[in-house]
N, C-alpha and C. Protein backbone atom coordinates (compact mmCIF):
# COMPACT_ATOMS: atom_id res chain seq x y z
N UNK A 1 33.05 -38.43 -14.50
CA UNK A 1 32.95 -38.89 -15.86
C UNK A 1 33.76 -40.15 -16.10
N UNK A 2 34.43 -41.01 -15.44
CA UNK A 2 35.52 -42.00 -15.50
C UNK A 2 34.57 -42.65 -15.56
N UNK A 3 33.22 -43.08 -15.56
CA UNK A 3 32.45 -44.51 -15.74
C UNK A 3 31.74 -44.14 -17.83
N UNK A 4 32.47 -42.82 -18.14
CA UNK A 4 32.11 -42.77 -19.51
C UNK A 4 33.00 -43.02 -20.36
N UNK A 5 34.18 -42.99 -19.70
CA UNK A 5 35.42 -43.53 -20.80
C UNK A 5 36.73 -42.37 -20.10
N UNK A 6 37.26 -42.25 -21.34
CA UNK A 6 38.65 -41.28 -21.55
C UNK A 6 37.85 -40.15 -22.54
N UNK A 7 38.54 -38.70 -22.23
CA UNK A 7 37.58 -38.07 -22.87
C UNK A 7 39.95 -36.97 -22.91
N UNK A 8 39.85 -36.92 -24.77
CA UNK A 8 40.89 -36.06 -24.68
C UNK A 8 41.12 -34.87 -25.42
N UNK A 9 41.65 -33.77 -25.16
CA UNK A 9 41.15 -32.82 -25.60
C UNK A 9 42.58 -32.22 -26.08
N UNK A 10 42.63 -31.63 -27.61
CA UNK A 10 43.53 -31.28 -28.11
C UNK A 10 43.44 -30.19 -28.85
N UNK A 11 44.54 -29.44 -29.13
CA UNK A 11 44.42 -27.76 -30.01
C UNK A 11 43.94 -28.17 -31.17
N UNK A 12 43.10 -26.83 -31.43
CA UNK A 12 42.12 -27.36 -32.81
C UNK A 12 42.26 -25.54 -33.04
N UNK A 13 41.19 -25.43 -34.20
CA UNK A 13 41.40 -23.88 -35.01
C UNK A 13 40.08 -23.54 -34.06
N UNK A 14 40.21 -22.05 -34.18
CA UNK A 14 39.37 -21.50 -33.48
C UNK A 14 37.84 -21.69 -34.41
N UNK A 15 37.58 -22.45 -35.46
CA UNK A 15 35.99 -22.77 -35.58
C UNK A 15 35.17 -23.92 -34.99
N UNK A 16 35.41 -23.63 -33.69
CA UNK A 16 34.33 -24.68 -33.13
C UNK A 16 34.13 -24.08 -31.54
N UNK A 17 32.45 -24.20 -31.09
CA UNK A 17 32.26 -23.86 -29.69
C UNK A 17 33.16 -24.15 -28.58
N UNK A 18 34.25 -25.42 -29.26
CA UNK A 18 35.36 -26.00 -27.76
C UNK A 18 36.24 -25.19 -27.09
N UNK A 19 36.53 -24.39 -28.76
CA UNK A 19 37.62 -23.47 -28.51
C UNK A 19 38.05 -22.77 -27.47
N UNK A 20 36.92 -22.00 -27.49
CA UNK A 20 36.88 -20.65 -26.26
C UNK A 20 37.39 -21.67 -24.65
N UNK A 21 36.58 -22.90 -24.63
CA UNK A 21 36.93 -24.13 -23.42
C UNK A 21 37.93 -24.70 -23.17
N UNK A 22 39.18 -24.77 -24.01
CA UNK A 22 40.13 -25.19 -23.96
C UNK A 22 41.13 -25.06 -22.70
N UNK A 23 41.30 -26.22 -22.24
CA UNK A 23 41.82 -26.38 -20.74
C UNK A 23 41.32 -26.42 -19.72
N UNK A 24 40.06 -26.14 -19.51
CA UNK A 24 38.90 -25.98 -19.04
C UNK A 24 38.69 -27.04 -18.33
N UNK A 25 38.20 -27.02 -16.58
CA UNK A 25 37.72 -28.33 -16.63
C UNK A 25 36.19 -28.44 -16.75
N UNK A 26 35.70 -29.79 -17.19
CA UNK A 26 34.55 -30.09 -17.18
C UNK A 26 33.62 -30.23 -15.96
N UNK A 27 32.62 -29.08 -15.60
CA UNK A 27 31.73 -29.19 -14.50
C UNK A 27 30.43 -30.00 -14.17
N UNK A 28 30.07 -30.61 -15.49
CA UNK A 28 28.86 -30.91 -15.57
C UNK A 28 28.60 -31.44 -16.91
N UNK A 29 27.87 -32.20 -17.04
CA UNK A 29 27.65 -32.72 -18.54
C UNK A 29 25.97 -33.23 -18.56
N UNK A 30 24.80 -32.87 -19.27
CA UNK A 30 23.31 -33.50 -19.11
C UNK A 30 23.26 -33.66 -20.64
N UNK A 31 22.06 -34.55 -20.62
CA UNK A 31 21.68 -35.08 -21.69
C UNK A 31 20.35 -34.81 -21.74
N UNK A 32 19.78 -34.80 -23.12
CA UNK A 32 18.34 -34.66 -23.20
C UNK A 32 18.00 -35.85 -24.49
N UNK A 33 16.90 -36.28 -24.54
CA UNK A 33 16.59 -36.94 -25.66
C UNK A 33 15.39 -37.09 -25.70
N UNK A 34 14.40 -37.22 -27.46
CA UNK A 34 12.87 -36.91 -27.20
C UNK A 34 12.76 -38.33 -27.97
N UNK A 35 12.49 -39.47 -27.07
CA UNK A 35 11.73 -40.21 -27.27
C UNK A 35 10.76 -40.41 -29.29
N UNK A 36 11.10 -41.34 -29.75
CA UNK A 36 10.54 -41.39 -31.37
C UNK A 36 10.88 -40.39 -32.38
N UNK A 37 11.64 -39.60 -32.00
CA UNK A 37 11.69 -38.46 -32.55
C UNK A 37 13.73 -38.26 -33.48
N UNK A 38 14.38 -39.35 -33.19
CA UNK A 38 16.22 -38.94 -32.92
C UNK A 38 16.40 -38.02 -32.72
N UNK A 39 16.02 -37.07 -31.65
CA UNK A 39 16.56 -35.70 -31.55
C UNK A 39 17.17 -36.06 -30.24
N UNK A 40 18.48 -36.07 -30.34
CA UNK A 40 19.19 -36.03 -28.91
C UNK A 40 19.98 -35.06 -28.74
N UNK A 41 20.45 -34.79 -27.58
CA UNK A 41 21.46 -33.35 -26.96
C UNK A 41 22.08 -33.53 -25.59
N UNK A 42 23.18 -32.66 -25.86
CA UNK A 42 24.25 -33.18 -24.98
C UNK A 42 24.71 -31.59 -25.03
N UNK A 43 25.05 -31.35 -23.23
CA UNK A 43 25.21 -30.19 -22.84
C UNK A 43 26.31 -30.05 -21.70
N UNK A 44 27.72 -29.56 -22.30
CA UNK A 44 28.53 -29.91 -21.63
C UNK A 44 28.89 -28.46 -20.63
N UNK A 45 29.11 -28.44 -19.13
CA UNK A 45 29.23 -26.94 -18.87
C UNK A 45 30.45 -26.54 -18.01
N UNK A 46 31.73 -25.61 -18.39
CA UNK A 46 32.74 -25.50 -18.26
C UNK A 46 32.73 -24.06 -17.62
N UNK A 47 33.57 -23.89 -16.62
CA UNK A 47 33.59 -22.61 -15.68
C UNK A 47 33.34 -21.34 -16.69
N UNK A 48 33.55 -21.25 -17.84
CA UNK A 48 33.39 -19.61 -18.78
C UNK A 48 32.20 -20.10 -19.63
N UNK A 49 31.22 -21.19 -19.30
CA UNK A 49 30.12 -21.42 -20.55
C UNK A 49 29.69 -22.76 -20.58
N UNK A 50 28.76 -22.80 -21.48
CA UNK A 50 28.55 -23.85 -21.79
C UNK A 50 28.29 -24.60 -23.20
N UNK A 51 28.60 -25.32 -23.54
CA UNK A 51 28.72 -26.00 -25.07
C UNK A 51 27.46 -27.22 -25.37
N UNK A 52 26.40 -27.13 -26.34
CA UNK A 52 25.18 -27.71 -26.81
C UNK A 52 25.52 -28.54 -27.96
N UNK A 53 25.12 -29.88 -27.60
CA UNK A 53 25.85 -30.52 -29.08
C UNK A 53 24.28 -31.39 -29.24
N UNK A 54 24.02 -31.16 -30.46
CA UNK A 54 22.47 -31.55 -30.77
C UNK A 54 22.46 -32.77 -31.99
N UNK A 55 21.49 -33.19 -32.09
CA UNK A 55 21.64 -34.19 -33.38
C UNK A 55 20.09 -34.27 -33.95
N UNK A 56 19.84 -34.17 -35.32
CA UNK A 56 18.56 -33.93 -35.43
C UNK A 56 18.91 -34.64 -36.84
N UNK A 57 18.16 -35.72 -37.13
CA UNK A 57 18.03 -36.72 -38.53
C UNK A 57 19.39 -36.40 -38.74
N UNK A 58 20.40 -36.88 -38.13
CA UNK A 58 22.06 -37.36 -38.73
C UNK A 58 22.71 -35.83 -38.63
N UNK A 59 22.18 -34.79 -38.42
CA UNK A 59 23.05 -33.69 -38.52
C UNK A 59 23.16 -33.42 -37.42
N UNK A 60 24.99 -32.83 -36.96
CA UNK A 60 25.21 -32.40 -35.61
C UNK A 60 25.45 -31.33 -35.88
N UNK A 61 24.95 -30.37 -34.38
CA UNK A 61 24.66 -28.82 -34.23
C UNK A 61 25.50 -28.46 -32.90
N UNK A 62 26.12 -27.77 -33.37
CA UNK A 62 26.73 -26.88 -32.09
C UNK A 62 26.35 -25.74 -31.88
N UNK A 63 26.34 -25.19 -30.26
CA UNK A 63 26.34 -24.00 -30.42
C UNK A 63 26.78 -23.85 -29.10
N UNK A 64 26.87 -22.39 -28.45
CA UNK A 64 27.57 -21.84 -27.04
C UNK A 64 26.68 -20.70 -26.36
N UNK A 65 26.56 -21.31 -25.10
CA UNK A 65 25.74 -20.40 -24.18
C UNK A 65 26.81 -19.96 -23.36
């Protein structure tokens, strides 16, 4: 991931999918995107799970597999 930047990760409240990830290292990261449509997604996957970050007309969606 060093050709995507600095990526930093800090204690936050337990309402968000990161939570449970915390300290975690990052195994994998894919992207999806549908062409005319702004629906893009980003799927980050950490040894206990994985975290879905979606965007659909300006709203972002989380959720945890």
């Amino acid at each position: 991931m060093a050709e995507s930047g600095r990526i930093e990760v800090a204690p936050i409240s337990g309402g968000t999918p990161f939570a449970d990830h915390l300290g975690e290292m990052v195994l994998a990261v894919s992207e999806e995107s549908v062409p005319d449509s702004g629906r893009i997604a980003l799927e980050i996957t950490f040894d206990s799970g994985r975290v879905r970050c979606e965007t659909w007309s300006g709203d972002l969606r989380l959720s945890s597999k």
